[in-house]
C-alpha atoms as a PDB file:
ATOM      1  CA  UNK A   1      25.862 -48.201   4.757  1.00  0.00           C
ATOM      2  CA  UNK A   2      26.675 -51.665   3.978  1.00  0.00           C
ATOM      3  CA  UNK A   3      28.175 -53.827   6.792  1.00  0.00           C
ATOM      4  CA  UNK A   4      29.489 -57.236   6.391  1.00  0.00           C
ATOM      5  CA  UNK A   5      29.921 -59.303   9.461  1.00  0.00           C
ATOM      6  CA  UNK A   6      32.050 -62.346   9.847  1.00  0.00           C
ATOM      7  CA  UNK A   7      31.304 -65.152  12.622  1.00  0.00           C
ATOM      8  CA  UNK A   8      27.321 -64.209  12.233  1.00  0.00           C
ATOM      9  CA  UNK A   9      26.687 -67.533  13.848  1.00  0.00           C
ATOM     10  CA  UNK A  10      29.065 -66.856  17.188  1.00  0.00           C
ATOM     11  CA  UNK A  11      27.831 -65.146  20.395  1.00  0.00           C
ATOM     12  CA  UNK A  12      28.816 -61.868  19.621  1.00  0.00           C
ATOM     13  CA  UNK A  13      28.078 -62.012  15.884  1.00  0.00           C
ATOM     14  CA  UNK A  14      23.983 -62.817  16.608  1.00  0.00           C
ATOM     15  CA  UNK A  15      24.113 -59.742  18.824  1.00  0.00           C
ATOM     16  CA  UNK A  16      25.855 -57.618  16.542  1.00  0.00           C
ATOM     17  CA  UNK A  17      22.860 -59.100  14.210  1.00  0.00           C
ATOM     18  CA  UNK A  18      20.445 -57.737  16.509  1.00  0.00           C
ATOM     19  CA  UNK A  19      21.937 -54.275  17.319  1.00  0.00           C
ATOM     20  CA  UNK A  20      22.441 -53.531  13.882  1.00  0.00           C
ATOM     21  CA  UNK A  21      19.040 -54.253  13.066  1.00  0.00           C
ATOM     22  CA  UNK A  22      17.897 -52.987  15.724  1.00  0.00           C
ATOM     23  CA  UNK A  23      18.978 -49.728  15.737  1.00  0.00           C
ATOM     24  CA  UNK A  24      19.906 -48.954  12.086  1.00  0.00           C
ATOM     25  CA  UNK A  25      18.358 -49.289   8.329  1.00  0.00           C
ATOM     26  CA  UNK A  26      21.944 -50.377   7.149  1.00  0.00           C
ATOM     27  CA  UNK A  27      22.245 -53.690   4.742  1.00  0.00           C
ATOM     28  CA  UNK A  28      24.132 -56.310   6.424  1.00  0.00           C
ATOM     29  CA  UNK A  29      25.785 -58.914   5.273  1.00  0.00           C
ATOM     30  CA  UNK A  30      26.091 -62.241   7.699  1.00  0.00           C
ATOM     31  CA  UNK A  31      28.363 -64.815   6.887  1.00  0.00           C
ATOM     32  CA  UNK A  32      29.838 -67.622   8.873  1.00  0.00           C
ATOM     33  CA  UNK A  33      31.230 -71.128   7.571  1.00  0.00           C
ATOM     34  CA  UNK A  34      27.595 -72.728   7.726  1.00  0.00           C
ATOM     35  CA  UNK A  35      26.002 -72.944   4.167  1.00  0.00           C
ATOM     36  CA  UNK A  36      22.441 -72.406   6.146  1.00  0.00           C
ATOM     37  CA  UNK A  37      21.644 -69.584   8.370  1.00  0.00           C
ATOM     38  CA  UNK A  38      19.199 -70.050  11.075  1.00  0.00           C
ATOM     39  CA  UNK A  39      18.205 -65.937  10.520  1.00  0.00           C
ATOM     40  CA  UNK A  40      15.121 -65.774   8.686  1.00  0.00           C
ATOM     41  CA  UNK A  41      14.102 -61.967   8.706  1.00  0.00           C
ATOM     42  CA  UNK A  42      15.148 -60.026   5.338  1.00  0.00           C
ATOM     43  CA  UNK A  43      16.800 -57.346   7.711  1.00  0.00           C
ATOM     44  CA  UNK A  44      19.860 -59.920   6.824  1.00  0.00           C
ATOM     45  CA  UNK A  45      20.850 -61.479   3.662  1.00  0.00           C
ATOM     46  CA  UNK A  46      23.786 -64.417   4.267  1.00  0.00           C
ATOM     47  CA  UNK A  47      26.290 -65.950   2.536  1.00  0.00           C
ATOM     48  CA  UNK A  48      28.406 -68.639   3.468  1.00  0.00           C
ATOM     49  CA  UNK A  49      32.487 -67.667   3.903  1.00  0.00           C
ATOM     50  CA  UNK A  50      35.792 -69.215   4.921  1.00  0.00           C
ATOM     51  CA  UNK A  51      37.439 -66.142   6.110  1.00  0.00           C
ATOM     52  CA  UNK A  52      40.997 -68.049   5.304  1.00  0.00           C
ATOM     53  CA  UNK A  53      40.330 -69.078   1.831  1.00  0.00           C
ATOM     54  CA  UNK A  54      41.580 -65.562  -0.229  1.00  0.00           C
ATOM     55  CA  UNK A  55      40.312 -66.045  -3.270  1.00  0.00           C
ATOM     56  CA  UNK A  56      36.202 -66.605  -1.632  1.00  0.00           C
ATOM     57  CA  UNK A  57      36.995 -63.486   0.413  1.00  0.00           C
ATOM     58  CA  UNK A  58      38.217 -61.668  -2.095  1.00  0.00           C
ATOM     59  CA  UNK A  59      35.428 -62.810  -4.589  1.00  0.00           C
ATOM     60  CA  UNK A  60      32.553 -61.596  -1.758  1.00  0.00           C
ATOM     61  CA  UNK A  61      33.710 -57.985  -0.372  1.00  0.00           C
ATOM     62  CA  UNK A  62      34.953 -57.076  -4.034  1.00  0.00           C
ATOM     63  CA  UNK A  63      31.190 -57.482  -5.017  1.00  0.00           C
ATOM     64  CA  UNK A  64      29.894 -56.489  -1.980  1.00  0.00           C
ATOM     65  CA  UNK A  65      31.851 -53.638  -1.319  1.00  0.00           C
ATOM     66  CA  UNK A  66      31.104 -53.228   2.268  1.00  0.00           C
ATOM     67  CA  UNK A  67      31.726 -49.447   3.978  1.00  0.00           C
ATOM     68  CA  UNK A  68      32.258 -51.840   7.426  1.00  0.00           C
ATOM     69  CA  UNK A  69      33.817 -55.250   8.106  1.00  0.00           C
ATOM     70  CA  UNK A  70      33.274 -56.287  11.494  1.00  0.00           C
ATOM     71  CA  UNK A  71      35.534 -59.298  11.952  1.00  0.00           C
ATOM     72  CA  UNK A  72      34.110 -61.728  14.813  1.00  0.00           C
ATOM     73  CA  UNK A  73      35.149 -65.065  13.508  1.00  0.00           C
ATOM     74  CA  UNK A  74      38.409 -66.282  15.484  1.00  0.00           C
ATOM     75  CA  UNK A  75      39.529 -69.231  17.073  1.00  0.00           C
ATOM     76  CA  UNK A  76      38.997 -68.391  21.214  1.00  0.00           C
ATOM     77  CA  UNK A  77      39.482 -71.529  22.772  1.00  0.00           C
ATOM     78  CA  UNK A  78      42.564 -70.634  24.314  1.00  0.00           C
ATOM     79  CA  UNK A  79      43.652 -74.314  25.266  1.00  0.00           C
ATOM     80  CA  UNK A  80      43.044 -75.241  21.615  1.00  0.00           C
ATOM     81  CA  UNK A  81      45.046 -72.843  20.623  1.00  0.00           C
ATOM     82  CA  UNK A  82      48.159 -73.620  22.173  1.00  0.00           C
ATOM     83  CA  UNK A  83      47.488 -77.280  20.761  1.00  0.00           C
ATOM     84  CA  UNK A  84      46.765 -76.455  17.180  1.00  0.00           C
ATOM     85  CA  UNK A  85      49.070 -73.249  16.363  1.00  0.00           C
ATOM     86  CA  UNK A  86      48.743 -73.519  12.921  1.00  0.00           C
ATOM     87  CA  UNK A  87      44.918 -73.449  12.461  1.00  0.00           C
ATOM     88  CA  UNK A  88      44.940 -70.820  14.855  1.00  0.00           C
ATOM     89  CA  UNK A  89      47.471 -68.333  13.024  1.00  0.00           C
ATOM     90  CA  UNK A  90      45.293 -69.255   9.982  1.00  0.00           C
ATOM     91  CA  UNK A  91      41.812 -68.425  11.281  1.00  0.00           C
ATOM     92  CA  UNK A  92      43.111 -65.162  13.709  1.00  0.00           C
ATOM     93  CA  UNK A  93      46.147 -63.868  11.585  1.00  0.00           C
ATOM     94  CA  UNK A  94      45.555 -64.815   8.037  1.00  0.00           C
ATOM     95  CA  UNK A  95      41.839 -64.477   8.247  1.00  0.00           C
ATOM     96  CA  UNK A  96      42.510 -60.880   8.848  1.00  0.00           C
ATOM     97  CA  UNK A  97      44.740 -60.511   6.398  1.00  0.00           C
ATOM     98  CA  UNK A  98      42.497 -61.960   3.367  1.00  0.00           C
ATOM     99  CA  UNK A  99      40.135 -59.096   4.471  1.00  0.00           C
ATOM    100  CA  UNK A 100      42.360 -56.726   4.291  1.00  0.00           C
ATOM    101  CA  UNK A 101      43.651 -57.130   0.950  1.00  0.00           C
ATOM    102  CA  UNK A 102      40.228 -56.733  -1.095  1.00  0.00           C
ATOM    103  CA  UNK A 103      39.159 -54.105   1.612  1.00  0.00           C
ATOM    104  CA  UNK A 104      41.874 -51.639   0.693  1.00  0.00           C
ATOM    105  CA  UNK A 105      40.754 -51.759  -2.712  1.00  0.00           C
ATOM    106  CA  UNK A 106      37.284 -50.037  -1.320  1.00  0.00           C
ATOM    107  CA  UNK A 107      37.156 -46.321  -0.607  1.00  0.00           C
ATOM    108  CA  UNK A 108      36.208 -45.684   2.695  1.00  0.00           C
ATOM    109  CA  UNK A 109      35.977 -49.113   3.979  1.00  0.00           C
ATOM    110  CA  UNK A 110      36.793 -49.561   7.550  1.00  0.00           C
ATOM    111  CA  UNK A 111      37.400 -52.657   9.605  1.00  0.00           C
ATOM    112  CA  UNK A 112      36.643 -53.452  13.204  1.00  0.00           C
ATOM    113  CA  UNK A 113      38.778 -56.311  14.418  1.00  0.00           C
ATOM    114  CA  UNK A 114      37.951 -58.123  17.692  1.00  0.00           C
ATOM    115  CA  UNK A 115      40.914 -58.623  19.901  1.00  0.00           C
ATOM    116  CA  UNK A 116      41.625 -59.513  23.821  1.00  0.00           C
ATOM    117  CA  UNK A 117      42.617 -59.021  26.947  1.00  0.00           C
ATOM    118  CA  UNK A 118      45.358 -61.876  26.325  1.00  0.00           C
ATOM    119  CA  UNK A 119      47.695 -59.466  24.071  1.00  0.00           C
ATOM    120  CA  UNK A 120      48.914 -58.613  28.019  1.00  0.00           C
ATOM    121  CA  UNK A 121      50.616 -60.727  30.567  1.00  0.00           C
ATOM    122  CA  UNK A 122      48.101 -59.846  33.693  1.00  0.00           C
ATOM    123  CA  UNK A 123      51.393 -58.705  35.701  1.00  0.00           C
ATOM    124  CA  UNK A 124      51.162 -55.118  35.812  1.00  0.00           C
ATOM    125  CA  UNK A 125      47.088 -53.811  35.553  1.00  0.00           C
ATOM    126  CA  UNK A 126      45.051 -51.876  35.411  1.00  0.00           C
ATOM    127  CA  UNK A 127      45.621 -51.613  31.479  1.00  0.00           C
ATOM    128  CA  UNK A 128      44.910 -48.933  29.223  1.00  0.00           C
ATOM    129  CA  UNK A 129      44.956 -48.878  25.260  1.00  0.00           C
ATOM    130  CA  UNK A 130      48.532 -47.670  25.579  1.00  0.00           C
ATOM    131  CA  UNK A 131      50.056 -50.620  27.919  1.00  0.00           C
ATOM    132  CA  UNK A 132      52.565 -52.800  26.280  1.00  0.00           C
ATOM    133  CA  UNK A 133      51.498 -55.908  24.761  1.00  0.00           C
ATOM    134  CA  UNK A 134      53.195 -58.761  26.108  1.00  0.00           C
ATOM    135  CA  UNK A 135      51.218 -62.054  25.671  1.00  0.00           C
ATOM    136  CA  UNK A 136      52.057 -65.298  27.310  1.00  0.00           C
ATOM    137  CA  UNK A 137      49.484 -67.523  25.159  1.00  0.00           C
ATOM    138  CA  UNK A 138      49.889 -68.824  21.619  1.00  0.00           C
ATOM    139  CA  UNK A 139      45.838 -67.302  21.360  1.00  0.00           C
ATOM    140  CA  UNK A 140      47.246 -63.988  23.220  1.00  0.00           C
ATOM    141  CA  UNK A 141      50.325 -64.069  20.250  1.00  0.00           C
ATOM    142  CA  UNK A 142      47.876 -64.438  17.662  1.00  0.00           C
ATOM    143  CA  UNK A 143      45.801 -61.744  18.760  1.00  0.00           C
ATOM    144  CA  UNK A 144      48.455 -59.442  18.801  1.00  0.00           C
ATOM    145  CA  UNK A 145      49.477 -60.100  15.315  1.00  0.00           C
ATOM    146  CA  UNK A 146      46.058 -59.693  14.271  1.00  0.00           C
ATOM    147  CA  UNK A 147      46.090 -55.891  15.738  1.00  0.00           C
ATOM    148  CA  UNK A 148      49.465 -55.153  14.257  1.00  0.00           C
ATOM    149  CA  UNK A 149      48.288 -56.385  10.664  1.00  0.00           C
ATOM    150  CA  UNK A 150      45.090 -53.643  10.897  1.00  0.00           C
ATOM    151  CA  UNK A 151      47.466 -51.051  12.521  1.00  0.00           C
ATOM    152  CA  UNK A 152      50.919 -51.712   9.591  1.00  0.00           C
ATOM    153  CA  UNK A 153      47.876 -51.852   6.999  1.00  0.00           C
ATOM    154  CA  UNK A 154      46.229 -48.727   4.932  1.00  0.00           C
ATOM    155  CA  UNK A 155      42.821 -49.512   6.231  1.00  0.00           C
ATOM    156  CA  UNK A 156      41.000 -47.729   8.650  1.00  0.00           C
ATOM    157  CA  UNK A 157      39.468 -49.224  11.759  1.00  0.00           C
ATOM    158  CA  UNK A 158      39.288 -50.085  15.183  1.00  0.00           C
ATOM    159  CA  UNK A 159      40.480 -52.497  17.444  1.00  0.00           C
ATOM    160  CA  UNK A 160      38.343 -53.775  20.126  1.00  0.00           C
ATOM    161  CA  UNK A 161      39.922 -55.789  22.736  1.00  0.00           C
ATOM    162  CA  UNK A 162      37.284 -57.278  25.407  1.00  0.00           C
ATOM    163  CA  UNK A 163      37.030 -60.232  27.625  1.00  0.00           C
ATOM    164  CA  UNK A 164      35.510 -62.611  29.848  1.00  0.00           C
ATOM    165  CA  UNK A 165      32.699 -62.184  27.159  1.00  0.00           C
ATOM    166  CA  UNK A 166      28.917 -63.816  28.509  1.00  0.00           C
ATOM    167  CA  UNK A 167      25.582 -64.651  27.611  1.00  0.00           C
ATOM    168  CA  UNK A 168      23.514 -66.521  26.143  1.00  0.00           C
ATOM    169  CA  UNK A 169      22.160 -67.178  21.835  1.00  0.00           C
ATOM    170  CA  UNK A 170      21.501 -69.999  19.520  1.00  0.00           C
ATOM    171  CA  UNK A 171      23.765 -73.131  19.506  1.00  0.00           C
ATOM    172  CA  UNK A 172      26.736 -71.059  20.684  1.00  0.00           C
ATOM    173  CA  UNK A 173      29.795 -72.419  22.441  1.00  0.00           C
ATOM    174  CA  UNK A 174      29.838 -72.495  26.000  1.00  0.00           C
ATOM    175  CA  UNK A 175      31.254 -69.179  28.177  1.00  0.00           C
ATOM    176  CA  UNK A 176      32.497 -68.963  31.367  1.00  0.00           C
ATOM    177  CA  UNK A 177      28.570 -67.730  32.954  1.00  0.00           C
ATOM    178  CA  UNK A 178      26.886 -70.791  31.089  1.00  0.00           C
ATOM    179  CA  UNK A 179      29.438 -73.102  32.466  1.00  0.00           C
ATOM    180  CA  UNK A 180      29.403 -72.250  35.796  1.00  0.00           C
ATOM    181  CA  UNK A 181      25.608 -72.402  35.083  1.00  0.00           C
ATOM    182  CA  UNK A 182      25.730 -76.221  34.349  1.00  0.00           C
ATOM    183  CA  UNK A 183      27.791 -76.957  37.088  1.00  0.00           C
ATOM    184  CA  UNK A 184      25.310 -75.603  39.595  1.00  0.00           C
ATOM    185  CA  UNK A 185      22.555 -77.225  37.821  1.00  0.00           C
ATOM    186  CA  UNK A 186      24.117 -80.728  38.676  1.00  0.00           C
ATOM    187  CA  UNK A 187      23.713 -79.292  42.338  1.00  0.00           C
ATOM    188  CA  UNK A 188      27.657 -80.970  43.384  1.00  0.00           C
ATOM    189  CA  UNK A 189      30.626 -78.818  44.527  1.00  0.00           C
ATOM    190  CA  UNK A 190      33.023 -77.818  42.114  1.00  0.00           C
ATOM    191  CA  UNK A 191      36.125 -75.224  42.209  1.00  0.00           C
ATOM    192  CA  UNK A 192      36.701 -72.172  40.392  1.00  0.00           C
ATOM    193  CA  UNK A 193      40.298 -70.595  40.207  1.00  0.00           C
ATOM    194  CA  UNK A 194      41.271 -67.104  42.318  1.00  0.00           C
ATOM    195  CA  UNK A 195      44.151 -66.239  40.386  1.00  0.00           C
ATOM    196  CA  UNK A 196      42.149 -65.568  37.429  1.00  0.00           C
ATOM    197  CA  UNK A 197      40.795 -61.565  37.211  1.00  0.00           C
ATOM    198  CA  UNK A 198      39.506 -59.423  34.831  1.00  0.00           C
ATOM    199  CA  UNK A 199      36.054 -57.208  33.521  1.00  0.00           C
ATOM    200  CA  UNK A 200      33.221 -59.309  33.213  1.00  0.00           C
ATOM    201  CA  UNK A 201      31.687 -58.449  29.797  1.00  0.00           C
ATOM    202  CA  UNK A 202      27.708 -58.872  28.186  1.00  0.00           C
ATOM    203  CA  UNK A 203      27.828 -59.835  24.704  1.00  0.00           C
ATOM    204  CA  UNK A 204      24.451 -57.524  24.269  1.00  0.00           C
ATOM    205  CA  UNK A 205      26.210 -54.896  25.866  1.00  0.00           C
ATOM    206  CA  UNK A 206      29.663 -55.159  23.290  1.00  0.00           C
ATOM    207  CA  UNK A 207      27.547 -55.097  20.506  1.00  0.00           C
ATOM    208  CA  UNK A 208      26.173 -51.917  21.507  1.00  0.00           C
ATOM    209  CA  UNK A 209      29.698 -50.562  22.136  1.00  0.00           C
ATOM    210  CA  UNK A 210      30.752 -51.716  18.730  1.00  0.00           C
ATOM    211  CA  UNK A 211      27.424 -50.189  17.079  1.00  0.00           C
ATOM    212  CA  UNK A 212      28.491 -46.924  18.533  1.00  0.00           C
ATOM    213  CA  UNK A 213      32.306 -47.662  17.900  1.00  0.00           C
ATOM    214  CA  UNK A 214      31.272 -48.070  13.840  1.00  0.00           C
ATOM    215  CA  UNK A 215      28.271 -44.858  14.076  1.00  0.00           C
ATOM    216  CA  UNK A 216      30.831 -42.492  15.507  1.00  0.00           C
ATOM    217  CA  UNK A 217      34.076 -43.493  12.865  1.00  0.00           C
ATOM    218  CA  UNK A 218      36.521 -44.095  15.935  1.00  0.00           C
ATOM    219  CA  UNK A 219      39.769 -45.598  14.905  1.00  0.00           C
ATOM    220  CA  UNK A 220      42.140 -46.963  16.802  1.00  0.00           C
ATOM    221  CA  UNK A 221      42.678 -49.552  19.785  1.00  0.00           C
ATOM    222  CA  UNK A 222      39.490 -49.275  22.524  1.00  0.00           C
ATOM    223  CA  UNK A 223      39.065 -51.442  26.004  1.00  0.00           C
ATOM    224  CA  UNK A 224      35.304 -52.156  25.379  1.00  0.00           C
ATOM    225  CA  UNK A 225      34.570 -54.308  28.513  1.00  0.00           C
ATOM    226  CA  UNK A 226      32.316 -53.890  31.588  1.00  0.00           C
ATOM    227  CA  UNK A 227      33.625 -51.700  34.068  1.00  0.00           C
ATOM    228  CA  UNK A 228      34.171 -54.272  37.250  1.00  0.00           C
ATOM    229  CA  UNK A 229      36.809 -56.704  37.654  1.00  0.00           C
ATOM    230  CA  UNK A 230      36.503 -59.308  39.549  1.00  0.00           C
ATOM    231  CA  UNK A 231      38.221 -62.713  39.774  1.00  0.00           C
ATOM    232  CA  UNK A 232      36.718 -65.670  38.403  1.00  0.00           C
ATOM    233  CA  UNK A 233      35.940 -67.507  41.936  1.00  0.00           C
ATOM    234  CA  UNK A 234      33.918 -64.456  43.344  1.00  0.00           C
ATOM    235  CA  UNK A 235      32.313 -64.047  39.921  1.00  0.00           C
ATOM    236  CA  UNK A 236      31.099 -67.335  39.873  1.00  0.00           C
ATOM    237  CA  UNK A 237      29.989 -67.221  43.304  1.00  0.00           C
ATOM    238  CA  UNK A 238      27.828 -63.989  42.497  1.00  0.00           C
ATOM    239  CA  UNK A 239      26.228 -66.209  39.279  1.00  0.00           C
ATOM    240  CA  UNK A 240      24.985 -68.333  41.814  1.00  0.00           C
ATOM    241  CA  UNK A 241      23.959 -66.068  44.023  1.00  0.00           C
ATOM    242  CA  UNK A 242      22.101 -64.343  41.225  1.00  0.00           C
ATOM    243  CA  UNK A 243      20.537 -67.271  39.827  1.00  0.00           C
ATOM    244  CA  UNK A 244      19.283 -68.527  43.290  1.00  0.00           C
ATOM    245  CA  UNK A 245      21.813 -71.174  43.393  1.00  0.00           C
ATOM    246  CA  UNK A 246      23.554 -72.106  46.514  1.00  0.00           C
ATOM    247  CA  UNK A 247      27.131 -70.140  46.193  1.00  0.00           C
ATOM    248  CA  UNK A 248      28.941 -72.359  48.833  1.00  0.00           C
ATOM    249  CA  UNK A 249      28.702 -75.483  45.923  1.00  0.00           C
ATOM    250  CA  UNK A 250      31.721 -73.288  44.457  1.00  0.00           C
ATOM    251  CA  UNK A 251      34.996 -74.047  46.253  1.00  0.00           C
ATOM    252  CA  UNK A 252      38.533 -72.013  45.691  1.00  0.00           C
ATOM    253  CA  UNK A 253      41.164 -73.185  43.212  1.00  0.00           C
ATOM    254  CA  UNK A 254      44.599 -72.230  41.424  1.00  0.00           C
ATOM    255  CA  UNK A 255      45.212 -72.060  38.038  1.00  0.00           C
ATOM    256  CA  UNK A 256      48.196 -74.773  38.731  1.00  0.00           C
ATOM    257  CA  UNK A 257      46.142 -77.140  40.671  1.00  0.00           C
ATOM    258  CA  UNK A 258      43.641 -77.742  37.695  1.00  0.00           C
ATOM    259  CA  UNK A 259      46.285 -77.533  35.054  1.00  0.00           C
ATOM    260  CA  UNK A 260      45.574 -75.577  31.830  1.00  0.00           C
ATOM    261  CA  UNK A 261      47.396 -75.755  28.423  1.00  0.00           C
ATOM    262  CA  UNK A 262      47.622 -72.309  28.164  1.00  0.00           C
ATOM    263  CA  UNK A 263      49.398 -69.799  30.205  1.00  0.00           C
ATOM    264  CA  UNK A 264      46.354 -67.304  31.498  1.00  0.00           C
ATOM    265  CA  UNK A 265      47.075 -63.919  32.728  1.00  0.00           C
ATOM    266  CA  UNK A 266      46.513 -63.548  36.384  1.00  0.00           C
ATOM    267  CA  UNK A 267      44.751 -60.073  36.625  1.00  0.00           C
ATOM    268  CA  UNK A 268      43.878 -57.864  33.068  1.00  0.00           C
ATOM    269  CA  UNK A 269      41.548 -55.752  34.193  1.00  0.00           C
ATOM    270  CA  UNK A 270      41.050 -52.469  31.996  1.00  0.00           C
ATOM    271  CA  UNK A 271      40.229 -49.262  31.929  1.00  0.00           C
ATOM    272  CA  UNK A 272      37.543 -48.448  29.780  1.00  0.00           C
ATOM    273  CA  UNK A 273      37.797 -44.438  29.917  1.00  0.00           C
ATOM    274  CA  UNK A 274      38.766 -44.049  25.983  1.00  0.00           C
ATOM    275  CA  UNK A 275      35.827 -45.540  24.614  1.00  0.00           C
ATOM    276  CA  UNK A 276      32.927 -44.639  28.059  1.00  0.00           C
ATOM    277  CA  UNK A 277      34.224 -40.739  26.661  1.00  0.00           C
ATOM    278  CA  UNK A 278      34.359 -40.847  23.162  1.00  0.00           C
ATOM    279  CA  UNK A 279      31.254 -42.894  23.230  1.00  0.00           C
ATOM    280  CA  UNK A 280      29.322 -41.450  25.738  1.00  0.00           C
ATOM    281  CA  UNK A 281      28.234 -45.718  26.622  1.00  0.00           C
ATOM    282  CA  UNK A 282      29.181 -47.570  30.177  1.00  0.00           C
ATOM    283  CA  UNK A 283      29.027 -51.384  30.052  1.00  0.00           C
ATOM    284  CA  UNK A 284      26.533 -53.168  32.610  1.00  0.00           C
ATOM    285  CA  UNK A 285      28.355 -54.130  35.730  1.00  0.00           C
ATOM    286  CA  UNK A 286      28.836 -57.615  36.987  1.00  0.00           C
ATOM    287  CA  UNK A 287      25.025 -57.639  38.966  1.00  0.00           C
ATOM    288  CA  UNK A 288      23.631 -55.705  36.269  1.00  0.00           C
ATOM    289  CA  UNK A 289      24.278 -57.823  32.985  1.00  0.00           C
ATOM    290  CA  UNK A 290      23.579 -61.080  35.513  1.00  0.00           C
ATOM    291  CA  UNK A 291      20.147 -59.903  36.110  1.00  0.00           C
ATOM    292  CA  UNK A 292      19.680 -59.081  32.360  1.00  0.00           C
ATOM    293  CA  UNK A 293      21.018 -61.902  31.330  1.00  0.00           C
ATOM    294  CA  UNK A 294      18.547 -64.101  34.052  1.00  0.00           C
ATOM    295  CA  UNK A 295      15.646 -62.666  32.615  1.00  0.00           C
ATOM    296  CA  UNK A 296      16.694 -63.258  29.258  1.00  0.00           C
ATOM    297  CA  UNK A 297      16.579 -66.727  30.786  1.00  0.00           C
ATOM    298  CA  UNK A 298      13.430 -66.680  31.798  1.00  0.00           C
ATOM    299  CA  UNK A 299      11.582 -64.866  29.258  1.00  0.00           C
ATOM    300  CA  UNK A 300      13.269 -66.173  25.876  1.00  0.00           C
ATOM    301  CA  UNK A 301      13.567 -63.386  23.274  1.00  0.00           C
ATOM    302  CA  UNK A 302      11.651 -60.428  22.042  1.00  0.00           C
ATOM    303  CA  UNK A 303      13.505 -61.518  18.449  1.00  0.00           C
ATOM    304  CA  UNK A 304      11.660 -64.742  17.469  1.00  0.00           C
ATOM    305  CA  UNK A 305      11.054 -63.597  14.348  1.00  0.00           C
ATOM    306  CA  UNK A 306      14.605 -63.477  13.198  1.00  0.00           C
ATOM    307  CA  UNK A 307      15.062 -67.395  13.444  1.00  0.00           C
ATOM    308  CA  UNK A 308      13.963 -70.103  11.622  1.00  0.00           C
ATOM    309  CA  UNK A 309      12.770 -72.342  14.097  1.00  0.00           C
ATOM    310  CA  UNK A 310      11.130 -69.160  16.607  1.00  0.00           C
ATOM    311  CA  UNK A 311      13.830 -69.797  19.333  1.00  0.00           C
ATOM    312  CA  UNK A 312      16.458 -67.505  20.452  1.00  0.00           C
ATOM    313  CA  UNK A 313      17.717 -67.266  24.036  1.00  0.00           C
END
């Protein structure tokens, strides 16, 4: 098959690199806004892509003509967001939407969309594929729309809504676990909200879900998260503790004493039995993709060969 992956450069786009290659002989396709990619093996060609400039998209997958889009490339920063609507409904909405249009021109092609926990307002978990959307961010909003524009369109696919995503790859923006990280690093107290819960998720391990998602043709919406929630204070605390930090540096907080642009649901946990069945594939819990993801720490990668410059945590 051919694959084409948007957002190559982003967390969950190196994985999705590495599974891929990994564990298939399909040709992929990376692209991400960069006109360089730091992937050197010829497992990967590259090509660089706007995903809301039409005509470009609809220039590459018309001569590609990918069997699978897996669309990573989004705006997440949920603060931003809410400051800069219109980029966002651009980038998450209409980026969709330019794939779309050349990919229904392709027999057969599906797309995988990445979506979130934020399509829900956190006030009535646990959640399940089939709970009503009801989003109380402009980034939840925009995710939303993004899922209705696969679901209204005639292309197949799936939707795969995760969160709290973690771990760690080449210049990537910062997540929740490396944060936390660089606070304890500085070895001063800081404060982490309790009002905050949901599934703690491995970016290694959501690539695998998706890899089996795309190998097994499942359409449709799946929770592909790990399968603890936890609030963001006690998950923080366990970081520390699993990084041989010194957990009492963390102190309690509230999501209105540190004042966030964005509205943030207060508990989304899923339930992840739709895809865990039809998948036969259970996400590391909290301990378990910690301790993976330390010794990824510690030991670098086992995928030097993929980068230009040997170096990929």
């Amino acid at each position: 098959m051919r694959i084409l992956i948007t957002g190559a450069h982003g967390l969950l786009g190196q994985k999705l690199a590495l599974v891929f290659g990994r564990e298939t002989t399909h040709q992929l396709l990376l692209t991400d806004l960069a006109s360089r990619t730091f992937f050197v093996s010829d497992r990967f060609d590259y090509q660089q892509l706007d995903i809301t400039r039409l005509s470009d998209v609809k220039s590459m997958v018309s001569h590609y003509r990918p069997d699978i889009i897996i669309n990573t490339a989004a705006q997440t920063a949920v603060d931003a967001c809410e400051e800069d609507r219109l980029s966002t409904w651009r980038l998450n909405v209409d980026g969709l939407k330019n794939l779309i249009i050349p990919a229904r021109r392709i027999e057969g092609c599906r797309i995988i969309q990445l979506s979130s926990d934020y399509v829900f307002d956190g006030h009535h978990p646990p959640y399940t594929e089939e709970s009503r959307p009801r989003p109380v961010s402009y980034y939840g909003k925009s995710k939303l729309a993004s899922e209705n524009a696969l679901l209204a369109s005639p292309v197949d696919g799936a939707i795969v809504r995760t969160q709290v995503l973690y771990g760690t790859g080449y210049e990537v923006r910062m997540n929740f676990v490396a944060w936390v990280l660089a606070q304890l690093e500085k070895g001063e107290p800081f404060r982490v909200v309790t009002d905050q819960r949901g599934n703690p998720t491995m970016a290694d391990d959501l690539a695998y879900g998706i890899y089996k998602l795309t190998e097994k043709q499942c359409s449709g919406v799946y929770h592909v998260t790990g399968p603890e929630s936890i609030d963001r204070f006690s998950f923080a605390r366990k970081i520390a503790e699993i990084f041989n930090f010194d957990p009492s540096l963390i102190g309690p907080t509230t999501s209105r004493e540190i004042g966030q642009a964005a509205n943030r649901p207060p508990d989304s946990t899923f339930i992840t039995l739709k895809f865990e069945t039809e998948c036969d594939v259970r996400l590391s819990d909290v301990e378990t993709g910690l301790t993976h993801l330390r010794q990824q720490y510690r030991q670098g990668s086992e995928h030097t060969d993929l980068l230009s410059d040997g170096r990929f945590l």
